[in-house]
N, C-alpha and C. Protein backbone atom coordinates (compact mmCIF):
# COMPACT_ATOMS: atom_id res chain seq x y z
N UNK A 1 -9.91 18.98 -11.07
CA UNK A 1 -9.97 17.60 -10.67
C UNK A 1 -11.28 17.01 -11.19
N UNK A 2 -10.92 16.02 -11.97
CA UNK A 2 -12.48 15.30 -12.50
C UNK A 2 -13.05 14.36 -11.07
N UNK A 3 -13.91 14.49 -11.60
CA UNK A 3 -14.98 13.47 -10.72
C UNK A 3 -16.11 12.29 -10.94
N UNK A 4 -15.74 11.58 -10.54
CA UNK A 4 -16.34 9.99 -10.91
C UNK A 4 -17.15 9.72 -9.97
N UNK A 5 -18.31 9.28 -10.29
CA UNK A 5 -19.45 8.28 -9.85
C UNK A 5 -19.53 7.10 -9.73
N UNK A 6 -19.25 5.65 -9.10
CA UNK A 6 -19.23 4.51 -9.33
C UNK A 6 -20.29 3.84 -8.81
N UNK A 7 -20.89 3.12 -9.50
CA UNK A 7 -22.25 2.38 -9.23
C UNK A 7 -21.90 1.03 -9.47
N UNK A 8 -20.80 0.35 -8.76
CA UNK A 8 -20.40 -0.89 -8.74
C UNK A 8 -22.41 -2.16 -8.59
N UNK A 9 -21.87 -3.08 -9.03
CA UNK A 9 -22.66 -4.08 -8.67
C UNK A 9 -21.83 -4.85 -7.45
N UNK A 10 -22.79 -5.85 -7.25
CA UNK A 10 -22.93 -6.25 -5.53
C UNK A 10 -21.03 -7.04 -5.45
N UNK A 11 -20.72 -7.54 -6.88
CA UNK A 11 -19.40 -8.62 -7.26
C UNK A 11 -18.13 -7.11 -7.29
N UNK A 12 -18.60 -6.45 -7.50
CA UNK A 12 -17.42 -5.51 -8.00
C UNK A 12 -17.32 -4.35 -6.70
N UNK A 13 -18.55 -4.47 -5.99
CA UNK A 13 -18.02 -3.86 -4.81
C UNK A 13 -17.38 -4.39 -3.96
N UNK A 14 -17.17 -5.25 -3.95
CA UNK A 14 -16.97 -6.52 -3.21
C UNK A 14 -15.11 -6.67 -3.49
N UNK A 15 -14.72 -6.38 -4.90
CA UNK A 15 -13.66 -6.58 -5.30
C UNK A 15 -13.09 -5.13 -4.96
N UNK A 16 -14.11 -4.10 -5.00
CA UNK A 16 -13.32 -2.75 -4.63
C UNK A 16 -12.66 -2.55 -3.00
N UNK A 17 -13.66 -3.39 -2.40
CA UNK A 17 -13.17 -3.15 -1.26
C UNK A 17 -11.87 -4.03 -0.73
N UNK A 18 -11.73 -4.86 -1.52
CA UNK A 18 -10.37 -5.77 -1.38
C UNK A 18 -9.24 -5.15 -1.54
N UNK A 19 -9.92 -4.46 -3.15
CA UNK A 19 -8.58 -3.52 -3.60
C UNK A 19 -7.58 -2.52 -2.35
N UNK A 20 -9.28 -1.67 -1.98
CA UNK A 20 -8.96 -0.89 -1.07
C UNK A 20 -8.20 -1.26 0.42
N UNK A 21 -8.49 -2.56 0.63
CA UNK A 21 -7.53 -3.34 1.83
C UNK A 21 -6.38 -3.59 1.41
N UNK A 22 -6.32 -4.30 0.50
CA UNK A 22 -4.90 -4.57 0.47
C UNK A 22 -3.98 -2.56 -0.28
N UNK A 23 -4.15 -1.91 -0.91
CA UNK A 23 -4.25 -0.84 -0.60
C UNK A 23 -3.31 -0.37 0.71
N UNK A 24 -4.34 0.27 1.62
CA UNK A 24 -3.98 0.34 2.84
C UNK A 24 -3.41 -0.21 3.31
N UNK A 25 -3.15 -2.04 3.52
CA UNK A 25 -1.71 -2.52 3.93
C UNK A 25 -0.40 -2.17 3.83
N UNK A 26 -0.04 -2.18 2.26
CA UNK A 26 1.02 -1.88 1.91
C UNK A 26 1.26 -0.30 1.81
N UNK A 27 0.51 1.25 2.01
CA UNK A 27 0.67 2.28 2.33
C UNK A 27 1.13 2.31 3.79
N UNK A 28 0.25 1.30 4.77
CA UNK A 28 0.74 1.30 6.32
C UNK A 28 1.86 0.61 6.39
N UNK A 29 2.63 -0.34 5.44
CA UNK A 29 3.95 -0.85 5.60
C UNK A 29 4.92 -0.21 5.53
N UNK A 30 4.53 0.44 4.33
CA UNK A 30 5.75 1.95 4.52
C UNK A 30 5.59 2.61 4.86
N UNK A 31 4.73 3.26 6.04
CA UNK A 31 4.56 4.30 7.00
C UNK A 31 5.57 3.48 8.00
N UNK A 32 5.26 2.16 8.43
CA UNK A 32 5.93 1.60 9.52
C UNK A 32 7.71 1.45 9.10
N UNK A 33 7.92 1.20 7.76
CA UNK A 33 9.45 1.17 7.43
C UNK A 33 9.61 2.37 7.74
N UNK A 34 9.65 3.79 7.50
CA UNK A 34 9.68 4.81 7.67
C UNK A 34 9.78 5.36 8.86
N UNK A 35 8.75 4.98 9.27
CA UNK A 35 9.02 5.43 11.29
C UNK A 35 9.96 4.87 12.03
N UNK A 36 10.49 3.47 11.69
CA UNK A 36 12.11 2.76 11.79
C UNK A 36 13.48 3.03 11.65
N UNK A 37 13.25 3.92 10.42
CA UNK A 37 14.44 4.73 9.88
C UNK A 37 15.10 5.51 10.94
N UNK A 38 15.88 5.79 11.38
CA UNK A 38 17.00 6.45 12.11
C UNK A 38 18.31 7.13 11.64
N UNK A 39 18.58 8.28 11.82
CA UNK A 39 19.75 8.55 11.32
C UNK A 39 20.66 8.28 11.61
N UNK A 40 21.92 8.11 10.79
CA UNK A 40 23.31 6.98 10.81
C UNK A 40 22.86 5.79 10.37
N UNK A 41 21.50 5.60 10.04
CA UNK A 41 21.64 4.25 9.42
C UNK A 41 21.63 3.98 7.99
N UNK A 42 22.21 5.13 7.61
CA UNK A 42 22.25 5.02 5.70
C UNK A 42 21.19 5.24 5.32
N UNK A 43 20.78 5.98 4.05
CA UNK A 43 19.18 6.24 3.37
C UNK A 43 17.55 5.14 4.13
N UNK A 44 16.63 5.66 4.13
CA UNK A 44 15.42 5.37 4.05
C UNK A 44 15.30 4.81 2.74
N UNK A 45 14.58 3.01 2.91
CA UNK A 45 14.33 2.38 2.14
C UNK A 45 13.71 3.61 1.15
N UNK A 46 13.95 3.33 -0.40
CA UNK A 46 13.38 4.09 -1.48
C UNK A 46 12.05 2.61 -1.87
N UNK A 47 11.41 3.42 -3.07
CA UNK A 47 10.65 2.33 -3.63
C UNK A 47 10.86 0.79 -3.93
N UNK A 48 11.98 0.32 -4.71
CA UNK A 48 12.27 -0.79 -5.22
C UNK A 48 12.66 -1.45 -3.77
N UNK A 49 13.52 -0.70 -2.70
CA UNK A 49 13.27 -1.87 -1.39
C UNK A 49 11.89 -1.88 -0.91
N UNK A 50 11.34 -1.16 -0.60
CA UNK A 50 10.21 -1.55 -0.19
C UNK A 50 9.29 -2.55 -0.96
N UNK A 51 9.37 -2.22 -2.33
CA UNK A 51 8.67 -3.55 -3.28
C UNK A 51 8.90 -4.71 -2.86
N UNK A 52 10.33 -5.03 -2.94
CA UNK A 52 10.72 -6.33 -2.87
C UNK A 52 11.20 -6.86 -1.13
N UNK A 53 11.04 -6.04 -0.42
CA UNK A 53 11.05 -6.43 1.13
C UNK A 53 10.10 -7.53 1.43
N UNK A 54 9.22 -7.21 1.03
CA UNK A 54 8.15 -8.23 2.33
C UNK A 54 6.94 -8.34 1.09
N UNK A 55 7.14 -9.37 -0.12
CA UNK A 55 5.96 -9.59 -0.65
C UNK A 55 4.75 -10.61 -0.10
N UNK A 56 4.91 -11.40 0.68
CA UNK A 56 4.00 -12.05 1.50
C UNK A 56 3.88 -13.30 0.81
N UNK A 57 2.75 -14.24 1.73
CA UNK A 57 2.66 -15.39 0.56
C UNK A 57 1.45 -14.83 -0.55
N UNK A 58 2.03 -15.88 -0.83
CA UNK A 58 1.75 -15.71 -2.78
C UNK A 58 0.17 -16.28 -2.97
């Protein structure tokens, strides 16, 4: 496994940590579709539903 150092400036840390929020939203959205799922109710959303489920405003 390589390993990286990042020495962001004050603008780009700033943007990393956005990244990293929105990130985590959409990983916790499909944790929450997922924990919904029940059996008999036909497959667990795959990728492409979950993409296009809930893009938010724009």
């Amino acid at each position: 496994m390589s390993r990286f150092r990042l020495c962001p400036t004050p603008s780009q840390a700033q943007q990393l940590l956005l990244h990293c929020a929105h990130a985590r939203y959409v990983w916790n959205l499909a944790v929450e579709q997922h924990a919904h799922w029940r059996p008999g109710r036909g497959s667990a959303p795959g990728f492409a539903e979950q993409c296009s489920a809930d893009r938010g405003p724009a």
